[in-house]
C-alpha atoms as a PDB file:
ATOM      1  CA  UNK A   1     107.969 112.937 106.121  1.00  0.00           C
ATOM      2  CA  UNK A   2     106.835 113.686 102.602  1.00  0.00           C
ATOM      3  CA  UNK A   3     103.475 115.168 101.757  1.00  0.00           C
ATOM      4  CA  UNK A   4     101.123 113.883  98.714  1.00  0.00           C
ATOM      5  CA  UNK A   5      99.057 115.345  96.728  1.00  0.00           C
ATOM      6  CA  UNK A   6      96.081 115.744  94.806  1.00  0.00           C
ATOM      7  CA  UNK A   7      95.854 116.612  90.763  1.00  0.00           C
ATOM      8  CA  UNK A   8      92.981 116.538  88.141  1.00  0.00           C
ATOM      9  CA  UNK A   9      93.165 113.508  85.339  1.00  0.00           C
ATOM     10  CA  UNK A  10      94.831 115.027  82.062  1.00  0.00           C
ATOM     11  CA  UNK A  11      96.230 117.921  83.848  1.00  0.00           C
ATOM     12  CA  UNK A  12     100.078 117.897  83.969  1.00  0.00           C
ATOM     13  CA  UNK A  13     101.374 116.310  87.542  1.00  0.00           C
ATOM     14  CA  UNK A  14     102.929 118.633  90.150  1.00  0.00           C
ATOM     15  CA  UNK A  15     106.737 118.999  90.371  1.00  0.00           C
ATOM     16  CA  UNK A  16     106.077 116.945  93.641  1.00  0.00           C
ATOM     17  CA  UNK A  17     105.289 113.675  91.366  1.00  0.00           C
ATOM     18  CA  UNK A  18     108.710 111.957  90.410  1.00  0.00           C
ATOM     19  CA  UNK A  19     109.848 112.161  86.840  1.00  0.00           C
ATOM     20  CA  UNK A  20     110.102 108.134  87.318  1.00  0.00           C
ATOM     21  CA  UNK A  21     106.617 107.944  88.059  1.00  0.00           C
ATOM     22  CA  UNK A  22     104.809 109.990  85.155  1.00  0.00           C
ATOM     23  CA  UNK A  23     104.942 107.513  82.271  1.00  0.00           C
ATOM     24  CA  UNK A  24     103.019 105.572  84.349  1.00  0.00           C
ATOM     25  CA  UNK A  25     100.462 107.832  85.128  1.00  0.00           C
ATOM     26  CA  UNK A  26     100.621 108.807  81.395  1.00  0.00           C
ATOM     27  CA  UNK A  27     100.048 105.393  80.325  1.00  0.00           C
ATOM     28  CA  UNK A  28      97.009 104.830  82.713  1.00  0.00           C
ATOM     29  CA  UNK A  29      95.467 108.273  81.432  1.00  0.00           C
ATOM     30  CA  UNK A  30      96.123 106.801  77.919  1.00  0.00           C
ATOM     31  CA  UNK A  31      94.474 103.757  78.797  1.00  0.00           C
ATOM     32  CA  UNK A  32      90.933 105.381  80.727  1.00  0.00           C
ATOM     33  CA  UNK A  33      88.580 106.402  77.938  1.00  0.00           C
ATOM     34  CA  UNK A  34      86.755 108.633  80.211  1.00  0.00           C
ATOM     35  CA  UNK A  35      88.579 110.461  82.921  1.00  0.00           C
ATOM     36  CA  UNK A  36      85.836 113.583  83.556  1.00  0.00           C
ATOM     37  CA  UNK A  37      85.917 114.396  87.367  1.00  0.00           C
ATOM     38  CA  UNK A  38      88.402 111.556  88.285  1.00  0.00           C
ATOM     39  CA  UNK A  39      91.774 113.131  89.835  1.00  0.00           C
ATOM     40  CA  UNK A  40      94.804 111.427  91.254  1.00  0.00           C
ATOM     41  CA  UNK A  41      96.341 111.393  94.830  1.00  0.00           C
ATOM     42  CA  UNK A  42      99.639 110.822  95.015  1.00  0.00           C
ATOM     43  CA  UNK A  43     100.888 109.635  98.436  1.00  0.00           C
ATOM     44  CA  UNK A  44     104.214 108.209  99.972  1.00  0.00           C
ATOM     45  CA  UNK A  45     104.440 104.719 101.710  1.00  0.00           C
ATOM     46  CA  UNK A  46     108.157 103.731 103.220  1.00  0.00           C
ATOM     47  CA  UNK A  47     109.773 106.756 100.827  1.00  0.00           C
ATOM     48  CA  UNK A  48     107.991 104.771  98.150  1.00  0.00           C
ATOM     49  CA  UNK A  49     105.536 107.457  95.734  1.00  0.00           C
ATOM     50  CA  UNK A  50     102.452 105.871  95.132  1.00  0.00           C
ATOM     51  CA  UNK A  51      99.767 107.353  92.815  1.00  0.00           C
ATOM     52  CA  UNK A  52      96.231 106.137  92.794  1.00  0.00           C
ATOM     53  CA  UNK A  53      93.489 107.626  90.543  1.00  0.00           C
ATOM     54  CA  UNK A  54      89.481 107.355  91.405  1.00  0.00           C
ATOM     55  CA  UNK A  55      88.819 104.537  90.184  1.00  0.00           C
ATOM     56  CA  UNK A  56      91.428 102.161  92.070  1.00  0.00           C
ATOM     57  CA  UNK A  57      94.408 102.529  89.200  1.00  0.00           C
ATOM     58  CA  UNK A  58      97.667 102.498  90.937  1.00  0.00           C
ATOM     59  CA  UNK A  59     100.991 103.170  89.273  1.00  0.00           C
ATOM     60  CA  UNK A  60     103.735 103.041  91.403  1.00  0.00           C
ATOM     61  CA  UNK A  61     107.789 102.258  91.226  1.00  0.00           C
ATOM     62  CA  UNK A  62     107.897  98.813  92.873  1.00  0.00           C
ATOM     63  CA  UNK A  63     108.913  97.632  89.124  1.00  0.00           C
ATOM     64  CA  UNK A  64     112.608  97.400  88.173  1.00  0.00           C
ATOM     65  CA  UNK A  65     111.335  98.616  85.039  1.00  0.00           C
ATOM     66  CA  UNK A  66     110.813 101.809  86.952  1.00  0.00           C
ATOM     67  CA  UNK A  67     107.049 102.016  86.791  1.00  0.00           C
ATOM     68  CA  UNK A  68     103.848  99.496  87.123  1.00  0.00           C
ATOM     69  CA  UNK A  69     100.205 100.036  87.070  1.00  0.00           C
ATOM     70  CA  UNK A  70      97.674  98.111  88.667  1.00  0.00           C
ATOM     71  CA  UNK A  71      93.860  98.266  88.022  1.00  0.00           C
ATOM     72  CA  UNK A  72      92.734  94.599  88.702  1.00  0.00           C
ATOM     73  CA  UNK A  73      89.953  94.354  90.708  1.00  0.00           C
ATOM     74  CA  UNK A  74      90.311  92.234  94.170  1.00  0.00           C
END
């Protein structure tokens, strides 16, 4: 079993987050004009990381390109 994790927006992820999954998360942060109070939760599904900020963003590996993000709405 792995254990997530919980981070601040803008602050550096914990050595827990995979190098494979930051740009992702960097890109989203790059992307979210106004991140004050938001923070990130990184959690595991099938040995698959999966990050997901506040506001529904999801950046996970599923890609072959080694990252994706997600924030359409359903």
């Amino acid at each position: 079993m792995q254990l997530g994790t919980r981070w601040a927006f803008g602050d550096e992820p914990p050595r827990s987050v995979p190098t494979e999954l930051r740009p992702g998360i960097a890109a989203a942060e790059s992307g979210t004009p106004d991140g004050d109070g938001r923070h990130w939760t990184l959690t595991w599904l099938e040995g698959r990381p999966i990050a997901e900020l506040d506001d529904g963003t999801v950046v996970t590996l599923e890609a072959p390109s080694g990252g994706s993000v997600d924030d359409d709405e359903w």
